[in-house]
N, C-alpha and C. Protein backbone atom coordinates (compact mmCIF):
# COMPACT_ATOMS: atom_id res chain seq x y z
N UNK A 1 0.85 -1.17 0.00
CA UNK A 1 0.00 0.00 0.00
C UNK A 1 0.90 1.24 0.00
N UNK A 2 0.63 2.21 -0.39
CA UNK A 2 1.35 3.51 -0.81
C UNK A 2 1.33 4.36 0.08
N UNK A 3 2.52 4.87 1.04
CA UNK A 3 2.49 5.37 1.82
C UNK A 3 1.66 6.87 1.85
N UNK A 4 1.62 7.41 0.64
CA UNK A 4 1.31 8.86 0.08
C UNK A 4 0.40 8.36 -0.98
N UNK A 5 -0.35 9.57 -1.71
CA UNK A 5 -1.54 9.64 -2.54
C UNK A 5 -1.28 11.14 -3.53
N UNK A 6 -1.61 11.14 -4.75
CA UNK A 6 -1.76 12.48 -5.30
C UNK A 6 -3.18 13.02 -5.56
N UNK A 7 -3.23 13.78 -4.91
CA UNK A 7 -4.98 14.45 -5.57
C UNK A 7 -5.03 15.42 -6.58
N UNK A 8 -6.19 15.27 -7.47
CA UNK A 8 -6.13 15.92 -8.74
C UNK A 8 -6.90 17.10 -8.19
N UNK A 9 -5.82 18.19 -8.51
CA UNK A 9 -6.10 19.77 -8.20
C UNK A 9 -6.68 20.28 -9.59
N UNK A 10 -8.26 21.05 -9.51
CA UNK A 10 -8.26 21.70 -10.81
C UNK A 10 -7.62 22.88 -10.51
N UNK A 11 -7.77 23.08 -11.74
CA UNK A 11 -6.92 24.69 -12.38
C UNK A 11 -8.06 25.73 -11.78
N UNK A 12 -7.47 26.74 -11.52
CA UNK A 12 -8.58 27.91 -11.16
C UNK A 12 -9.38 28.42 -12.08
N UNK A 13 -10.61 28.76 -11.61
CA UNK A 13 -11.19 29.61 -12.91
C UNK A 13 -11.36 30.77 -13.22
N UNK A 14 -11.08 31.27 -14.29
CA UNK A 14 -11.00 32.29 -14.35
C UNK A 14 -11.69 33.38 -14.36
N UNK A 15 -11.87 34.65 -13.64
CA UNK A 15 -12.85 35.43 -13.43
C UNK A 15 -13.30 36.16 -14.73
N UNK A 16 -14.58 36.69 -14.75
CA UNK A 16 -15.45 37.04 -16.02
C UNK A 16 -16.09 36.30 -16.59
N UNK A 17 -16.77 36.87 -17.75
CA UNK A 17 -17.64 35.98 -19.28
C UNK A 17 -15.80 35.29 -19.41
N UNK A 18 -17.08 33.91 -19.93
CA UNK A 18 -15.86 32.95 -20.76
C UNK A 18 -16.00 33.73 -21.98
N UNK A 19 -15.04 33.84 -23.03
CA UNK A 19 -15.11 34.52 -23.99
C UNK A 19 -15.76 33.17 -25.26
N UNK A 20 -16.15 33.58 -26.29
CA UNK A 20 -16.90 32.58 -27.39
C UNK A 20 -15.74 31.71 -28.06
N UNK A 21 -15.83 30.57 -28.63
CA UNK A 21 -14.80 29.89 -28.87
C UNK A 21 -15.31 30.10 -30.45
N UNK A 22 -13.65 30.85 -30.89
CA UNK A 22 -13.67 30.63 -32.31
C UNK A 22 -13.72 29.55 -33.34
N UNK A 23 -14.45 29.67 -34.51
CA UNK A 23 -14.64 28.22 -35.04
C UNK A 23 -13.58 28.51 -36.42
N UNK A 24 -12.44 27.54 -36.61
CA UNK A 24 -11.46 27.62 -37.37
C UNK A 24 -11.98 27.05 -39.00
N UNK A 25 -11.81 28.13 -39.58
CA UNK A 25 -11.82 27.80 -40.76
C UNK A 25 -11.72 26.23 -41.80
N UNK A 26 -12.94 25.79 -42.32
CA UNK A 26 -12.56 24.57 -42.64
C UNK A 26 -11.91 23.98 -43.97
N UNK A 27 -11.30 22.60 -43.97
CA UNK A 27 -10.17 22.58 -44.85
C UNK A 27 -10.24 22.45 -46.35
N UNK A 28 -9.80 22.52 -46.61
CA UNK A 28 -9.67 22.38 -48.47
C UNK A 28 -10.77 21.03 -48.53
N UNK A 29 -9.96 19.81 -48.02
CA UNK A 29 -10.16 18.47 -47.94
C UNK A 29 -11.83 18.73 -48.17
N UNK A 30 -12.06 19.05 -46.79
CA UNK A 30 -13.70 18.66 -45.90
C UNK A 30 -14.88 19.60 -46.94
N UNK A 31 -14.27 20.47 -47.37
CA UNK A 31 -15.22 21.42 -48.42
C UNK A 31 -15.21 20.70 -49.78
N UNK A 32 -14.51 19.87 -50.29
CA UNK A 32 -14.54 18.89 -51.32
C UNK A 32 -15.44 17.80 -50.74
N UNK A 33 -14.93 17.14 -49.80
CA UNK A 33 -15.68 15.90 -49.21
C UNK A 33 -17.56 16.21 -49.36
N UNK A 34 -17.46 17.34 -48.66
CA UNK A 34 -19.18 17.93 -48.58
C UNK A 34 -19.74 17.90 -49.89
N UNK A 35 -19.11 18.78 -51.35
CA UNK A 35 -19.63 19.07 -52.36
C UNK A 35 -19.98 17.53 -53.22
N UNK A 36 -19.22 16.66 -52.89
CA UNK A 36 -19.30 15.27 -53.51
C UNK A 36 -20.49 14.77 -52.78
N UNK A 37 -20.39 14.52 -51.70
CA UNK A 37 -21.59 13.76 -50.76
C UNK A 37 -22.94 14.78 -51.07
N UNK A 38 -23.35 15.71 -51.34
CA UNK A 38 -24.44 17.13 -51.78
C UNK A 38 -24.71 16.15 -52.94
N UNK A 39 -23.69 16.16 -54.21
CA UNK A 39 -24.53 15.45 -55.17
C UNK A 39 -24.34 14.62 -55.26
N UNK A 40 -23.95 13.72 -54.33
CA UNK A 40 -24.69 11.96 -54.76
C UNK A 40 -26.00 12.19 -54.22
N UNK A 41 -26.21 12.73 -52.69
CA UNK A 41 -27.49 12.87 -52.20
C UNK A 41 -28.53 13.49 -53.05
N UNK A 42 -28.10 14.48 -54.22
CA UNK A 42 -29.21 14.71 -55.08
C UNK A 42 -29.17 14.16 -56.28
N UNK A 43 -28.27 13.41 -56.69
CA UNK A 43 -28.61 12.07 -57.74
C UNK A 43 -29.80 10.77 -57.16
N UNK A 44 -29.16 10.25 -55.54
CA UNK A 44 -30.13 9.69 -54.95
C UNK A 44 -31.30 10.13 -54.54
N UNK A 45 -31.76 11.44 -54.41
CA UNK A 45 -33.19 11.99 -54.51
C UNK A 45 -33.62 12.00 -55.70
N UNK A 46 -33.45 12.10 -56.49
CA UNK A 46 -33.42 12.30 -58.22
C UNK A 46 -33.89 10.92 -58.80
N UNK A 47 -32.83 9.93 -58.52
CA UNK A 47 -33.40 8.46 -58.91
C UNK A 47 -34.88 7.81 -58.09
N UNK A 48 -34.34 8.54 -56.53
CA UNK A 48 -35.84 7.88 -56.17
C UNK A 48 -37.07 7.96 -56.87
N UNK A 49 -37.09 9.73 -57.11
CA UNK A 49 -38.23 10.38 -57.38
C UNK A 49 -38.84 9.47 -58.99
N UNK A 50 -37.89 9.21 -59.62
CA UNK A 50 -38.01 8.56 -61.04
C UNK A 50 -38.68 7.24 -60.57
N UNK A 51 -38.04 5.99 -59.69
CA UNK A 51 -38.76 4.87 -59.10
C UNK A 51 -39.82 4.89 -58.85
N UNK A 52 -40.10 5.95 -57.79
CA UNK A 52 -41.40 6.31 -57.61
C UNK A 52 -42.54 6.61 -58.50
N UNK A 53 -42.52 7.32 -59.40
CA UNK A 53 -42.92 7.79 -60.60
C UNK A 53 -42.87 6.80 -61.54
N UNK A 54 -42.14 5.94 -61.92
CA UNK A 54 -42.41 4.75 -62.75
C UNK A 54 -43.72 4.06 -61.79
N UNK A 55 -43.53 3.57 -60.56
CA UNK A 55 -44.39 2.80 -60.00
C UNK A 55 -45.80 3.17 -60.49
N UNK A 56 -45.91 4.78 -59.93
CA UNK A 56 -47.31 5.07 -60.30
C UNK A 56 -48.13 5.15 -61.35
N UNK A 57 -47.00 5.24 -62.34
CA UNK A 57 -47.60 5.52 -63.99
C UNK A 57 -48.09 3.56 -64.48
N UNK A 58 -47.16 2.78 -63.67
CA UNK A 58 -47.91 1.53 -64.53
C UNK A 58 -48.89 0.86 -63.33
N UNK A 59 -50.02 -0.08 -63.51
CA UNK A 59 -51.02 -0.33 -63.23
C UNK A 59 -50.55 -2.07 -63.01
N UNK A 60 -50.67 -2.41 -62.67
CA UNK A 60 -50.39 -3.91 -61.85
C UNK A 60 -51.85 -4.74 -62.74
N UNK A 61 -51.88 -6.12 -63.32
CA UNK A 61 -52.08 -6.55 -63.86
C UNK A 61 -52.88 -8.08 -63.25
């Protein structure tokens, strides 16, 4: 058994408004990533809407 122990001291806080946390500019990468995933999601709205629309136009037999 351990003769001694460490206790976790928080940090003080600091007096005033917390100030707003800036949001850092996003990357080359992630603004490509988005514009690709935008239009598959509106190719895949696009095809649904066509599925759908075939269904209704033919009449089951």
């Amino acid at each position: 058994m351990p003769a001694f122990t460490f206790e976790k001291i928080s940090p003080p806080v600091p007096p005033g408004p917390i100030a707003p946390i800036e949001q850092k500019p996003r990357g080359v990468i992630v603004q490509m990533l988005d514009r690709f995933v935008e239009a598959r999601a509106r190719r895949a709205a696009a095809q649904d809407k066509v599925e759908t629309a075939g269904r209704d136009s033919v009449a089951p037999k």
